[in-house]
PDB file of N, CA and C in Angstrom:
ATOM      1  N   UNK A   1     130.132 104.561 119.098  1.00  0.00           N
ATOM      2  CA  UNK A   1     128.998 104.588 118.200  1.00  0.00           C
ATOM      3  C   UNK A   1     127.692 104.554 118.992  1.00  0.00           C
ATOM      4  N   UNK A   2     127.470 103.801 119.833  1.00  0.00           N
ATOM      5  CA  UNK A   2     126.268 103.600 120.704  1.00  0.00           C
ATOM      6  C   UNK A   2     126.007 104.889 121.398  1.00  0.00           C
ATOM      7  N   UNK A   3     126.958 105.192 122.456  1.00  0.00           N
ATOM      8  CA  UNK A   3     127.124 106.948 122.902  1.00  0.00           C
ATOM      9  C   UNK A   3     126.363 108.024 121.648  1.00  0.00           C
ATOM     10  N   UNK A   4     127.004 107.909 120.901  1.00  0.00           N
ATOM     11  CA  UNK A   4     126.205 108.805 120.166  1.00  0.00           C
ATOM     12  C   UNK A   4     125.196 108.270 119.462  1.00  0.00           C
ATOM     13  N   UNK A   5     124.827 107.242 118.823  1.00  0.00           N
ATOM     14  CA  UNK A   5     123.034 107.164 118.454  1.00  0.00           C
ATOM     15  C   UNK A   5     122.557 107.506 119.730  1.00  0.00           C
ATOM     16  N   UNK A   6     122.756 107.182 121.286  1.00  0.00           N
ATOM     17  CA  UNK A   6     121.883 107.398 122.450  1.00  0.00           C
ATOM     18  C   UNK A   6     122.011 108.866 122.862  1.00  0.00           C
ATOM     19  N   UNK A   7     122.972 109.873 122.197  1.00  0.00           N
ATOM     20  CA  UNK A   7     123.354 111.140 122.439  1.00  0.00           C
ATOM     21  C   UNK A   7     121.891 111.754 121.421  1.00  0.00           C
ATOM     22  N   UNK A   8     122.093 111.531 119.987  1.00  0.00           N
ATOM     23  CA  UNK A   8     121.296 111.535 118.951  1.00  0.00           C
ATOM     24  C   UNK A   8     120.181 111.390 119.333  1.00  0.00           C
ATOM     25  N   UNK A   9     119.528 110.548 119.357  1.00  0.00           N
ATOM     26  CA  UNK A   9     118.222 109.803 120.044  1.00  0.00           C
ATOM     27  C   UNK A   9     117.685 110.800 120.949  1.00  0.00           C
ATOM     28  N   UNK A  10     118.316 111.048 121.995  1.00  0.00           N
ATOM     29  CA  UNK A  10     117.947 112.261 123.451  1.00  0.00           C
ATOM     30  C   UNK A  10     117.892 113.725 122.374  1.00  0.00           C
ATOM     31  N   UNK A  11     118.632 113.997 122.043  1.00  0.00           N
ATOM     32  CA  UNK A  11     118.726 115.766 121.379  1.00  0.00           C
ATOM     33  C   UNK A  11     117.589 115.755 120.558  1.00  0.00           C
ATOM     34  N   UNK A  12     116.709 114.570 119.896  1.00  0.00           N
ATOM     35  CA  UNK A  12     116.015 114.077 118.835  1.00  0.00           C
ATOM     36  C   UNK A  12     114.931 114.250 119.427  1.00  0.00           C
ATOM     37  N   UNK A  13     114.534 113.633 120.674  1.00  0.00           N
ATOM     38  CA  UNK A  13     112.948 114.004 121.557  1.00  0.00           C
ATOM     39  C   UNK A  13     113.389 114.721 122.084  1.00  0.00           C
ATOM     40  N   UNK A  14     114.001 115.422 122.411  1.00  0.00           N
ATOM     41  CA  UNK A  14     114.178 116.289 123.916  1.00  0.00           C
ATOM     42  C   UNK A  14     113.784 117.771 122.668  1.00  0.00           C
ATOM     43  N   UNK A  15     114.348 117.581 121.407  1.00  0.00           N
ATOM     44  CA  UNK A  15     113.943 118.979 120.792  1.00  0.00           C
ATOM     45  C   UNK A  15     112.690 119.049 119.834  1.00  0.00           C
ATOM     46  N   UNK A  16     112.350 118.229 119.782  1.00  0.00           N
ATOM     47  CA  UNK A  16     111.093 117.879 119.047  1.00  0.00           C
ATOM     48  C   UNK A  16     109.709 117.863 120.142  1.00  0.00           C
ATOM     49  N   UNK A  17     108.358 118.755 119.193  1.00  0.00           N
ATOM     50  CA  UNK A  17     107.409 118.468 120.213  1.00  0.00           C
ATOM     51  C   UNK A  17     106.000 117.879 119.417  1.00  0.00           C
ATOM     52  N   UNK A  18     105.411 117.368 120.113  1.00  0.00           N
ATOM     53  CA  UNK A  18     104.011 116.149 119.222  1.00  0.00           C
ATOM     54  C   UNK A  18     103.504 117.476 119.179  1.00  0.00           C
ATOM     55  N   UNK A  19     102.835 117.712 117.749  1.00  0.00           N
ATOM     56  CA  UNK A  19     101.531 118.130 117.545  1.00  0.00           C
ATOM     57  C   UNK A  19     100.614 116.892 117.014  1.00  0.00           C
ATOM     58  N   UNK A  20      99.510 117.693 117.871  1.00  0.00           N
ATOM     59  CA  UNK A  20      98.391 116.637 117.811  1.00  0.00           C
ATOM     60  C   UNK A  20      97.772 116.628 116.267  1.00  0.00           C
ATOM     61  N   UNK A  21      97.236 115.510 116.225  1.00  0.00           N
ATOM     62  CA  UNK A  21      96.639 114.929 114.747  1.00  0.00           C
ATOM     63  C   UNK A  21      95.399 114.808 114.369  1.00  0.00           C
ATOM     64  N   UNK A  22      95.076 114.925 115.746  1.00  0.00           N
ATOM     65  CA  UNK A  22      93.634 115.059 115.575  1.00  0.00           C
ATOM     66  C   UNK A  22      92.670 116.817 115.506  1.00  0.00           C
ATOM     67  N   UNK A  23      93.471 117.070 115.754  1.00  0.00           N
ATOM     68  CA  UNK A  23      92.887 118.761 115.762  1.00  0.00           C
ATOM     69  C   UNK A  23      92.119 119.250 116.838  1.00  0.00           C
ATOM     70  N   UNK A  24      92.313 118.707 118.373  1.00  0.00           N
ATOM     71  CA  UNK A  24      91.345 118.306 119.198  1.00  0.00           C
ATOM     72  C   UNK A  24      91.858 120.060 120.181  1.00  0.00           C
ATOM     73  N   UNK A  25      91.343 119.753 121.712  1.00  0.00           N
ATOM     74  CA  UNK A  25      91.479 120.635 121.966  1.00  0.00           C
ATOM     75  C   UNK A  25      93.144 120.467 123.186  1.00  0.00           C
ATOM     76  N   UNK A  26      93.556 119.593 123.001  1.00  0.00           N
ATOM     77  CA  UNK A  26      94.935 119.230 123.412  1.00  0.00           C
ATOM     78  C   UNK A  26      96.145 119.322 122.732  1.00  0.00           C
ATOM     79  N   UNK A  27      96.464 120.243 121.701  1.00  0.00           N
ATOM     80  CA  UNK A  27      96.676 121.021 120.536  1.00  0.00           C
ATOM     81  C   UNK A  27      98.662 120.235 120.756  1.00  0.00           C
ATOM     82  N   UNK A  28      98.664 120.958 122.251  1.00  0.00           N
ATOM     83  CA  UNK A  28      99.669 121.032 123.130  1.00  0.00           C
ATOM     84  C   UNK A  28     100.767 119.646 123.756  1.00  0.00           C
ATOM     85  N   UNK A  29      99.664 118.824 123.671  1.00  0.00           N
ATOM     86  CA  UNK A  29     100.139 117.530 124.355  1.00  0.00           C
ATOM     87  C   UNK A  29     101.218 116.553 123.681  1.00  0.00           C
ATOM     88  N   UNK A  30     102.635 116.874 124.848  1.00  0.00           N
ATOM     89  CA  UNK A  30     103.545 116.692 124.248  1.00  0.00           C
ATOM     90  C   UNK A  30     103.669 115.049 124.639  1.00  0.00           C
ATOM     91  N   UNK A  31     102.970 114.320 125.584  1.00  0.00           N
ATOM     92  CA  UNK A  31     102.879 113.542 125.849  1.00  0.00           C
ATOM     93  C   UNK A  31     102.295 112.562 124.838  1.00  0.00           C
ATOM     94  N   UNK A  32     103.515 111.419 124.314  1.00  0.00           N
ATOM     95  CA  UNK A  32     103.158 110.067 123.153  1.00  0.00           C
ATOM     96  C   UNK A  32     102.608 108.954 123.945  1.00  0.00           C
ATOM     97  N   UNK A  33     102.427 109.007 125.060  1.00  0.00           N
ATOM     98  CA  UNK A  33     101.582 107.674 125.529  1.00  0.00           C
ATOM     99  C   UNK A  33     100.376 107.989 125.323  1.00  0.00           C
ATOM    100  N   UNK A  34      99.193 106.925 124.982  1.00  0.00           N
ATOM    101  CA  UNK A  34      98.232 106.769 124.762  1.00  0.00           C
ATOM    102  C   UNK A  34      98.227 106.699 123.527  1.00  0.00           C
ATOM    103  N   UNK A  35      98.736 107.125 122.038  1.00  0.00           N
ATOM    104  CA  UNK A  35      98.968 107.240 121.279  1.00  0.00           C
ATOM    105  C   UNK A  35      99.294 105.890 120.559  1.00  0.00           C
ATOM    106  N   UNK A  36      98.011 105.260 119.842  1.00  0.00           N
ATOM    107  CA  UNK A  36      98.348 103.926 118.878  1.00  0.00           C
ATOM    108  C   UNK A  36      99.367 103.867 118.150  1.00  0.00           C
ATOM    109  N   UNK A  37     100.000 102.410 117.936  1.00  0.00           N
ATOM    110  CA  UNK A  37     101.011 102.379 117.158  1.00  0.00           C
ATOM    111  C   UNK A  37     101.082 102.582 115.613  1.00  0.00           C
ATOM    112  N   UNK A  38      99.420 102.144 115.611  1.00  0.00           N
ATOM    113  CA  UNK A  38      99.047 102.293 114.015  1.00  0.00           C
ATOM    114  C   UNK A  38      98.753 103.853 113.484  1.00  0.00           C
ATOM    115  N   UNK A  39      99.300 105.446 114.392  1.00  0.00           N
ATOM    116  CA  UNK A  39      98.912 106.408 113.855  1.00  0.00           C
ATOM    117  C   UNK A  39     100.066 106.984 113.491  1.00  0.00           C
ATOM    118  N   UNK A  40      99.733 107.757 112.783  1.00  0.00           N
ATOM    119  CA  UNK A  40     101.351 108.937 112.453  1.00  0.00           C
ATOM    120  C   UNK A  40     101.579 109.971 113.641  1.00  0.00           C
ATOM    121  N   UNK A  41     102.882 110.125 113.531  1.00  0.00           N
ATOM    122  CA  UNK A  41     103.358 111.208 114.576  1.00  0.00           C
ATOM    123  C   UNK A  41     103.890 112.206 113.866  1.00  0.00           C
ATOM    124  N   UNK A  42     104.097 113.320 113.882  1.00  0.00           N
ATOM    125  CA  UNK A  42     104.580 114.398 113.497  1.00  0.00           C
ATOM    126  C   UNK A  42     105.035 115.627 114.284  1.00  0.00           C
ATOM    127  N   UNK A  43     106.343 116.087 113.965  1.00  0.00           N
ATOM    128  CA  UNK A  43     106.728 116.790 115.317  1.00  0.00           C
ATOM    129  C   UNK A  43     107.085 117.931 114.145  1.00  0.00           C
ATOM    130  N   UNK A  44     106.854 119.115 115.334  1.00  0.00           N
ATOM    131  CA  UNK A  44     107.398 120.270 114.896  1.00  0.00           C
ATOM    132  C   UNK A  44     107.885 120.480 113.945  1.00  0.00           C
ATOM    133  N   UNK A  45     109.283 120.055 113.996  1.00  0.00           N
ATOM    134  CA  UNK A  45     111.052 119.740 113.066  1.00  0.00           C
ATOM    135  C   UNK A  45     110.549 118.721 112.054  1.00  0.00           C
ATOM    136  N   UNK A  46     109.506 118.384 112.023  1.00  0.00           N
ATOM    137  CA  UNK A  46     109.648 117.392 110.559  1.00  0.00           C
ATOM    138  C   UNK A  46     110.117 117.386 109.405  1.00  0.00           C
ATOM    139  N   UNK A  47     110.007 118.993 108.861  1.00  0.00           N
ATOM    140  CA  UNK A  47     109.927 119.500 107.509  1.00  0.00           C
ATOM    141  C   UNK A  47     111.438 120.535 107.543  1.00  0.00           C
ATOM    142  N   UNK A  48     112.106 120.604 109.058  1.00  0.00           N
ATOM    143  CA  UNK A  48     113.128 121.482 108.815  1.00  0.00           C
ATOM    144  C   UNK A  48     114.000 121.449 108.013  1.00  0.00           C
ATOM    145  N   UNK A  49     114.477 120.423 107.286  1.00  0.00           N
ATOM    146  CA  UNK A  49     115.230 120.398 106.258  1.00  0.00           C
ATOM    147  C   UNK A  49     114.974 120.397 104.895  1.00  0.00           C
ATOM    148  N   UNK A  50     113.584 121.117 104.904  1.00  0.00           N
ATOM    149  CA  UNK A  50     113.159 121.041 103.343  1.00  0.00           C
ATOM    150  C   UNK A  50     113.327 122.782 103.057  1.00  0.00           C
ATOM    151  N   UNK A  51     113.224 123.015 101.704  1.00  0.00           N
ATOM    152  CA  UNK A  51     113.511 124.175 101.627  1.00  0.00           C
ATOM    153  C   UNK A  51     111.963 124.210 101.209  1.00  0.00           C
ATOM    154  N   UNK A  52     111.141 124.322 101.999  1.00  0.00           N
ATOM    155  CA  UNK A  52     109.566 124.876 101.746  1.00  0.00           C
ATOM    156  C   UNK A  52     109.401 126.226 100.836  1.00  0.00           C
ATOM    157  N   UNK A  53     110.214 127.271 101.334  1.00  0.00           N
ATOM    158  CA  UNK A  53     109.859 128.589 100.592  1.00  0.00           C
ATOM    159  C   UNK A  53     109.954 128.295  98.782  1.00  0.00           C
ATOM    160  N   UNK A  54     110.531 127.356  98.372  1.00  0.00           N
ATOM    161  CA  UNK A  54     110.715 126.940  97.323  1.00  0.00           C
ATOM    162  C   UNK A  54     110.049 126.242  96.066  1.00  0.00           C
ATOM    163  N   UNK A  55     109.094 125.706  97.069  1.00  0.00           N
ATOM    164  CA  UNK A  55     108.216 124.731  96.711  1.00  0.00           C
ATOM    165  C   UNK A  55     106.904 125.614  95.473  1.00  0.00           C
ATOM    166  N   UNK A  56     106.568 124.728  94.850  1.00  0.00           N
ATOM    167  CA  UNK A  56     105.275 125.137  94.090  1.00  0.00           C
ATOM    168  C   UNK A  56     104.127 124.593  94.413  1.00  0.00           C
ATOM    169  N   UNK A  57     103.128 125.116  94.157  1.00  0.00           N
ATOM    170  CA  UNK A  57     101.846 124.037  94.329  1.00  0.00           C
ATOM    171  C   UNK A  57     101.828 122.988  93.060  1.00  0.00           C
ATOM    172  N   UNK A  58     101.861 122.186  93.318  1.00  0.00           N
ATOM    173  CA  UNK A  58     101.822 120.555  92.183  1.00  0.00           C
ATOM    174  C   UNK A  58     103.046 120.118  91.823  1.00  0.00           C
ATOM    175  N   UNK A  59     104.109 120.484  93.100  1.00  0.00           N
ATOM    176  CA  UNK A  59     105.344 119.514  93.007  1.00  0.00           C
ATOM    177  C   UNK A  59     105.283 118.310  94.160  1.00  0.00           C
ATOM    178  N   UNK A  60     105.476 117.749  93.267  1.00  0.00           N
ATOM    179  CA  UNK A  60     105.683 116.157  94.031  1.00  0.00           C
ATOM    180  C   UNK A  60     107.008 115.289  94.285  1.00  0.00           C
ATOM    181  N   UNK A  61     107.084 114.264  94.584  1.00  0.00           N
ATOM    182  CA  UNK A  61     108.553 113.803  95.081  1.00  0.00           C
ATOM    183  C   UNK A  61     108.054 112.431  95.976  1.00  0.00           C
ATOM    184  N   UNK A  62     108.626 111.404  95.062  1.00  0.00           N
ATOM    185  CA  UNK A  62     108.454 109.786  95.560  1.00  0.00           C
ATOM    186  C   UNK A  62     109.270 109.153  95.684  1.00  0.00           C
ATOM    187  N   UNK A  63     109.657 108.610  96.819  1.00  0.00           N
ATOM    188  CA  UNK A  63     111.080 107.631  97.029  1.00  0.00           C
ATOM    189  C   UNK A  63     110.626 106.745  97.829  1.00  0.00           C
ATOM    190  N   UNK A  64     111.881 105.851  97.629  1.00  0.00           N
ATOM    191  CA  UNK A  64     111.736 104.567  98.363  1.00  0.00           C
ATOM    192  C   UNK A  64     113.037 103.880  99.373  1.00  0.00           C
ATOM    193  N   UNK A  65     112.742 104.249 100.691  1.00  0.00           N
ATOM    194  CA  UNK A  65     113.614 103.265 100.960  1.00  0.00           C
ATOM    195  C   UNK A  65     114.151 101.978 101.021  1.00  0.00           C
ATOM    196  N   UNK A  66     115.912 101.986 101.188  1.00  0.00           N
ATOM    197  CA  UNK A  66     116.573 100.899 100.640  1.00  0.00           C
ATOM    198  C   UNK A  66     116.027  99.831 101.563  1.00  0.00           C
ATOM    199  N   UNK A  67     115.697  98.626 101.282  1.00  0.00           N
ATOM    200  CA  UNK A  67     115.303  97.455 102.101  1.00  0.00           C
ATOM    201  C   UNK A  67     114.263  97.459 102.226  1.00  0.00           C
ATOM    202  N   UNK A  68     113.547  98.321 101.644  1.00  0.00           N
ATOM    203  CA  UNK A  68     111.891  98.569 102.511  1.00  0.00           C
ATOM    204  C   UNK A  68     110.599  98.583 101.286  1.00  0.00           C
ATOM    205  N   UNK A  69     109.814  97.941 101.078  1.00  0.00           N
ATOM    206  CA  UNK A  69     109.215  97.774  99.818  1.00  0.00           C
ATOM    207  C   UNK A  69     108.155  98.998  99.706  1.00  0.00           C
ATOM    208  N   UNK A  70     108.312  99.589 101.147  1.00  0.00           N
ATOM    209  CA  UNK A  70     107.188 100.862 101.061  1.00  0.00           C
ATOM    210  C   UNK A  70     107.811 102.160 100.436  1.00  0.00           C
ATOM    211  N   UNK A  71     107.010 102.834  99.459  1.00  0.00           N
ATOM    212  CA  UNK A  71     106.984 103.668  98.836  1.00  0.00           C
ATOM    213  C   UNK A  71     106.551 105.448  99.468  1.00  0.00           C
ATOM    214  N   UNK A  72     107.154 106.381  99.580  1.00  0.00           N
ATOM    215  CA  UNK A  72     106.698 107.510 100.642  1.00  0.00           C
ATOM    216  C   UNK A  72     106.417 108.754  99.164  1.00  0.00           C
ATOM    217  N   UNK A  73     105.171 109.123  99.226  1.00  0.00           N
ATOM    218  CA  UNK A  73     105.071 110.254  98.427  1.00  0.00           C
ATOM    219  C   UNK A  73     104.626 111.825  98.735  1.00  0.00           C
ATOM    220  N   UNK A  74     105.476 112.854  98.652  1.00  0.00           N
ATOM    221  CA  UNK A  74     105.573 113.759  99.186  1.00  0.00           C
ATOM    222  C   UNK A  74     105.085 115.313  98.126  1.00  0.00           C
ATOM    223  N   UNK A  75     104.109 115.395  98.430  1.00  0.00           N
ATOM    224  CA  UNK A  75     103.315 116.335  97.595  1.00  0.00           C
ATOM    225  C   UNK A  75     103.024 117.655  97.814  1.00  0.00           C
ATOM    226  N   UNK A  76     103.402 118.840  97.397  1.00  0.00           N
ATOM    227  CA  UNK A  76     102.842 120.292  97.584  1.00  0.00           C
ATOM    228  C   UNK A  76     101.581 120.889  97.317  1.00  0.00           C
ATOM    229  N   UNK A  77     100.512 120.610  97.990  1.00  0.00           N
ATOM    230  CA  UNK A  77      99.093 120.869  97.260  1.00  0.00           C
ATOM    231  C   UNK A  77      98.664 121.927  97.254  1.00  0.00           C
ATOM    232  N   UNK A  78      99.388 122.845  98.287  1.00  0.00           N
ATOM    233  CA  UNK A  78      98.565 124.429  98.170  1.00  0.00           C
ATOM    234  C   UNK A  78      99.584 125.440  99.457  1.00  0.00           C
ATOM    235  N   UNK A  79      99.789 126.556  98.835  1.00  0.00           N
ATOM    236  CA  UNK A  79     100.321 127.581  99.275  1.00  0.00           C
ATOM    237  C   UNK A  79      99.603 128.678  99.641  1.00  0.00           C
ATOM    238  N   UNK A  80      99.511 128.922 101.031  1.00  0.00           N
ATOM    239  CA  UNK A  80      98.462 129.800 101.369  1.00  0.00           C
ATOM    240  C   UNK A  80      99.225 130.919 102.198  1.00  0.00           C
ATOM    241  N   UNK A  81      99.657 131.699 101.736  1.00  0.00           N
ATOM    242  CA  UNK A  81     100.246 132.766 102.761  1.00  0.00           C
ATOM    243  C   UNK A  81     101.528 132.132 102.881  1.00  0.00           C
ATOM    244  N   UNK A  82     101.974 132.381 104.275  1.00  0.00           N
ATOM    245  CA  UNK A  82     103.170 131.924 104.946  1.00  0.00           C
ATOM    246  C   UNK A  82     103.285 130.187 104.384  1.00  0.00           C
ATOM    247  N   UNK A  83     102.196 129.419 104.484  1.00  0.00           N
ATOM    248  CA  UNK A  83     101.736 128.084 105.034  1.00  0.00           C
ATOM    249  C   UNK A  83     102.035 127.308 103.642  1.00  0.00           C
ATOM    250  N   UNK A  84     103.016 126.230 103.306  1.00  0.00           N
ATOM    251  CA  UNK A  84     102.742 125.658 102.712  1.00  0.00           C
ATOM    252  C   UNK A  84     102.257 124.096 103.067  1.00  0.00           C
ATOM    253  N   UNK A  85     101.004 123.265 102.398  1.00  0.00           N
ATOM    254  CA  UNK A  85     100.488 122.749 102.870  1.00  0.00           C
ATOM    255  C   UNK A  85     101.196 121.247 101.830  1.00  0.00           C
ATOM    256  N   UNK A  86     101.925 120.535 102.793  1.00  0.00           N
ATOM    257  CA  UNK A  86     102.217 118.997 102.566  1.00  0.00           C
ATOM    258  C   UNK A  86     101.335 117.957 102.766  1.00  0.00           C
ATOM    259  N   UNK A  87     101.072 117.399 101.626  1.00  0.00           N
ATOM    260  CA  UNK A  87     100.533 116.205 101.802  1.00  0.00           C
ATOM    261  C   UNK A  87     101.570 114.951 101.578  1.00  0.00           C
ATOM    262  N   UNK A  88     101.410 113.815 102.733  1.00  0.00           N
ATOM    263  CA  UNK A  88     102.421 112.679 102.740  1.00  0.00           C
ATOM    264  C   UNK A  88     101.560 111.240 102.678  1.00  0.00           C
ATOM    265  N   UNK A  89     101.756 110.693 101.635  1.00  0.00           N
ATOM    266  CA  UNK A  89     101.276 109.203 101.272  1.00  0.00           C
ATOM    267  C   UNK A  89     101.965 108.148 101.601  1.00  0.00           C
ATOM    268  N   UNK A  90     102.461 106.672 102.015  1.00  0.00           N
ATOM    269  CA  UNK A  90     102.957 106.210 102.182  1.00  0.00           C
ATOM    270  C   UNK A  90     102.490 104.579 101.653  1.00  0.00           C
ATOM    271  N   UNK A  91     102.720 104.146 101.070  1.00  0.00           N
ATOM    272  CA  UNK A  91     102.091 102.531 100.268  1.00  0.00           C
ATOM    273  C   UNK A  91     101.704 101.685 101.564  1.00  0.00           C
ATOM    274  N   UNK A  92     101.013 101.095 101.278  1.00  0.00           N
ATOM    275  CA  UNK A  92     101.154  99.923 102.757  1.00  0.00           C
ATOM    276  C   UNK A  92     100.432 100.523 103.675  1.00  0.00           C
ATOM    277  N   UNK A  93     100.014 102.050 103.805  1.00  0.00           N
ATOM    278  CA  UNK A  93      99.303 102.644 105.143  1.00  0.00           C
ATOM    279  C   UNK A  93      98.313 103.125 104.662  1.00  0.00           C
ATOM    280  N   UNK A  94      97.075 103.039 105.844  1.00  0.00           N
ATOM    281  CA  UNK A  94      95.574 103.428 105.101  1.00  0.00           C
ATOM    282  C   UNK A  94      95.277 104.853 105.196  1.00  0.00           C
ATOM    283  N   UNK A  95      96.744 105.651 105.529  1.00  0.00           N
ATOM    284  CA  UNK A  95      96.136 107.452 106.000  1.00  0.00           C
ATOM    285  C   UNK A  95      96.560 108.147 105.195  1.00  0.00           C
ATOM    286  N   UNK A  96      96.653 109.235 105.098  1.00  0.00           N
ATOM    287  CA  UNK A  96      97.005 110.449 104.851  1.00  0.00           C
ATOM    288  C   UNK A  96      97.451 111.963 105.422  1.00  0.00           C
ATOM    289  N   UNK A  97      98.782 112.398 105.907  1.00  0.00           N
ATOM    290  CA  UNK A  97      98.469 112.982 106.312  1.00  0.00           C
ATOM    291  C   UNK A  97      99.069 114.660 105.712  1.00  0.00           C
ATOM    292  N   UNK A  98      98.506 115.430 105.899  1.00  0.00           N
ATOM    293  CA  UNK A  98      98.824 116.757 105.611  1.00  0.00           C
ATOM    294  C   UNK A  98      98.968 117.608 106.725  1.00  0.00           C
ATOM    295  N   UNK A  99     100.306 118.509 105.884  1.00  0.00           N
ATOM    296  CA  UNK A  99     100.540 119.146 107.389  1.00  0.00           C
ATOM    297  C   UNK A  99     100.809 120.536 106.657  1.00  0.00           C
ATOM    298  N   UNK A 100     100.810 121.513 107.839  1.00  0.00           N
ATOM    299  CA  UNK A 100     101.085 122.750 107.279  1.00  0.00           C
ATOM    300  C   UNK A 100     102.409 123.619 107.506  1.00  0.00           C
ATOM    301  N   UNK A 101     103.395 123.906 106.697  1.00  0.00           N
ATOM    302  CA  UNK A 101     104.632 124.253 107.348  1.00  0.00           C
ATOM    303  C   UNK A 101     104.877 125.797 107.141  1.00  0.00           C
ATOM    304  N   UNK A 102     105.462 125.959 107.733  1.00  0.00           N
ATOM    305  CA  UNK A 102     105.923 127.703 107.809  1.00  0.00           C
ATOM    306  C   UNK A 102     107.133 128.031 106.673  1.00  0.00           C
ATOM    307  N   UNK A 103     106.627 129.014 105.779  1.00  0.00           N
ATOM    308  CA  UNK A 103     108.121 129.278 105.184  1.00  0.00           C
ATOM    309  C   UNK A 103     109.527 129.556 105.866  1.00  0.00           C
ATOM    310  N   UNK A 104     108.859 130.829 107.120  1.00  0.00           N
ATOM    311  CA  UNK A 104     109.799 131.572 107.615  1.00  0.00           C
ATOM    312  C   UNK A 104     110.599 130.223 108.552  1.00  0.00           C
ATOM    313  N   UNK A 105     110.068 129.603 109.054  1.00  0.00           N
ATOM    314  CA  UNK A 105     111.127 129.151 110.185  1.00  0.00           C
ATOM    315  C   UNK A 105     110.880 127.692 109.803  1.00  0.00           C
ATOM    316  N   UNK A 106     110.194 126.631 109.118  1.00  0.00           N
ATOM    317  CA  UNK A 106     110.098 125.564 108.865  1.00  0.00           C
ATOM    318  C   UNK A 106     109.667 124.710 109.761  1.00  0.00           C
ATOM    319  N   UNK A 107     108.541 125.085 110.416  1.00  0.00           N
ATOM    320  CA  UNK A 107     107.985 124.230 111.754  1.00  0.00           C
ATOM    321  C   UNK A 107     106.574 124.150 111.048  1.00  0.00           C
ATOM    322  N   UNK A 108     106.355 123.114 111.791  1.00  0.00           N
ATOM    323  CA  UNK A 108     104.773 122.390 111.111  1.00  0.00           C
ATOM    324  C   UNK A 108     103.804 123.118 112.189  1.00  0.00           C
ATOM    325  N   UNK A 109     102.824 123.880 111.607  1.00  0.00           N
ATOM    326  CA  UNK A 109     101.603 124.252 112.392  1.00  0.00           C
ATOM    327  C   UNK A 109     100.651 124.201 112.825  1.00  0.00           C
ATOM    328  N   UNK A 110     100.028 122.710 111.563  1.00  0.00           N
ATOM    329  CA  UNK A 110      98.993 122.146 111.616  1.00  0.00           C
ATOM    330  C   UNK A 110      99.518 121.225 110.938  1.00  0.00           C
ATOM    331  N   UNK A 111      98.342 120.016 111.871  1.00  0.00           N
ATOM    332  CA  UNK A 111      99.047 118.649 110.872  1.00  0.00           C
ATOM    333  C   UNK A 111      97.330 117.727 110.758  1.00  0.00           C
ATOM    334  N   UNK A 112      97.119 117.247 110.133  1.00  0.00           N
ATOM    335  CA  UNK A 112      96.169 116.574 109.984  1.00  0.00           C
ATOM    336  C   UNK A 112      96.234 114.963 109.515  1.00  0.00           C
ATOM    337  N   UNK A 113      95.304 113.631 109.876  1.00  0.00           N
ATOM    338  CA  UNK A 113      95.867 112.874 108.910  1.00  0.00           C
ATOM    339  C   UNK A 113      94.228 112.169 108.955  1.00  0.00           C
ATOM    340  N   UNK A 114      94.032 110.819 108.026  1.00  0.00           N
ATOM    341  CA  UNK A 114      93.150 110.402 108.152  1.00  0.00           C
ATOM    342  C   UNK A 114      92.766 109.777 106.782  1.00  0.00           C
TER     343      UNK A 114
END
């Protein structure tokens, strides 16, 4: 069991890459140090398992995990071309962040939060 969460874990960063959150000119920087604990991270693969092409503008979707009193709300606010644009709320946290995902291949292109 350990072997593989630590197998899991490696295939998990090793295939995933940071896009930046700030929109700065380090777009690229795959590097998480320096990076507060209090910000969101968002990688590439975030959204790969959603079926985005599907989505409408003003569908929403709120759950809660088990044990966890925080609430995650997951919102479709606008479809622009290829790009559908997610917005993610979370109870308990003071941000927001929106990101932009690709129909065709399901990778996040832009991510914003704040």
């Amino acid at each position: 069991m350990r072997k593989s969460a630590i197998l899991a874990s490696t295939l998990l960063f090793a295939g995933c890459s940071f896009i930046n959150q700030a929109d700065n000119e380090s777009k690229n920087d795959s590097n998480l140090q320096g990076t507060p604990a209090n910000q969101p991270v968002v990688y590439d693969t975030s959204y790969s398992s959603w079926d985005v092409a599907s989505l409408k503008e003003g569908q929403w979707v709120q759950y809660e995990m088990k044990g966890q009193s925080a609430r995650t709300k997951n919102a479709c606010v606008k479809i622009e071309g290829n790009l559908v644009w997610v917005e993610m709320s979370t109870s308990g946290n003071d941000w927001v962040t929106l990101v932009a995902v690709d129909k065709s291949d399901r990778k996040v292109k832009k991510a914003y939060w704040g």
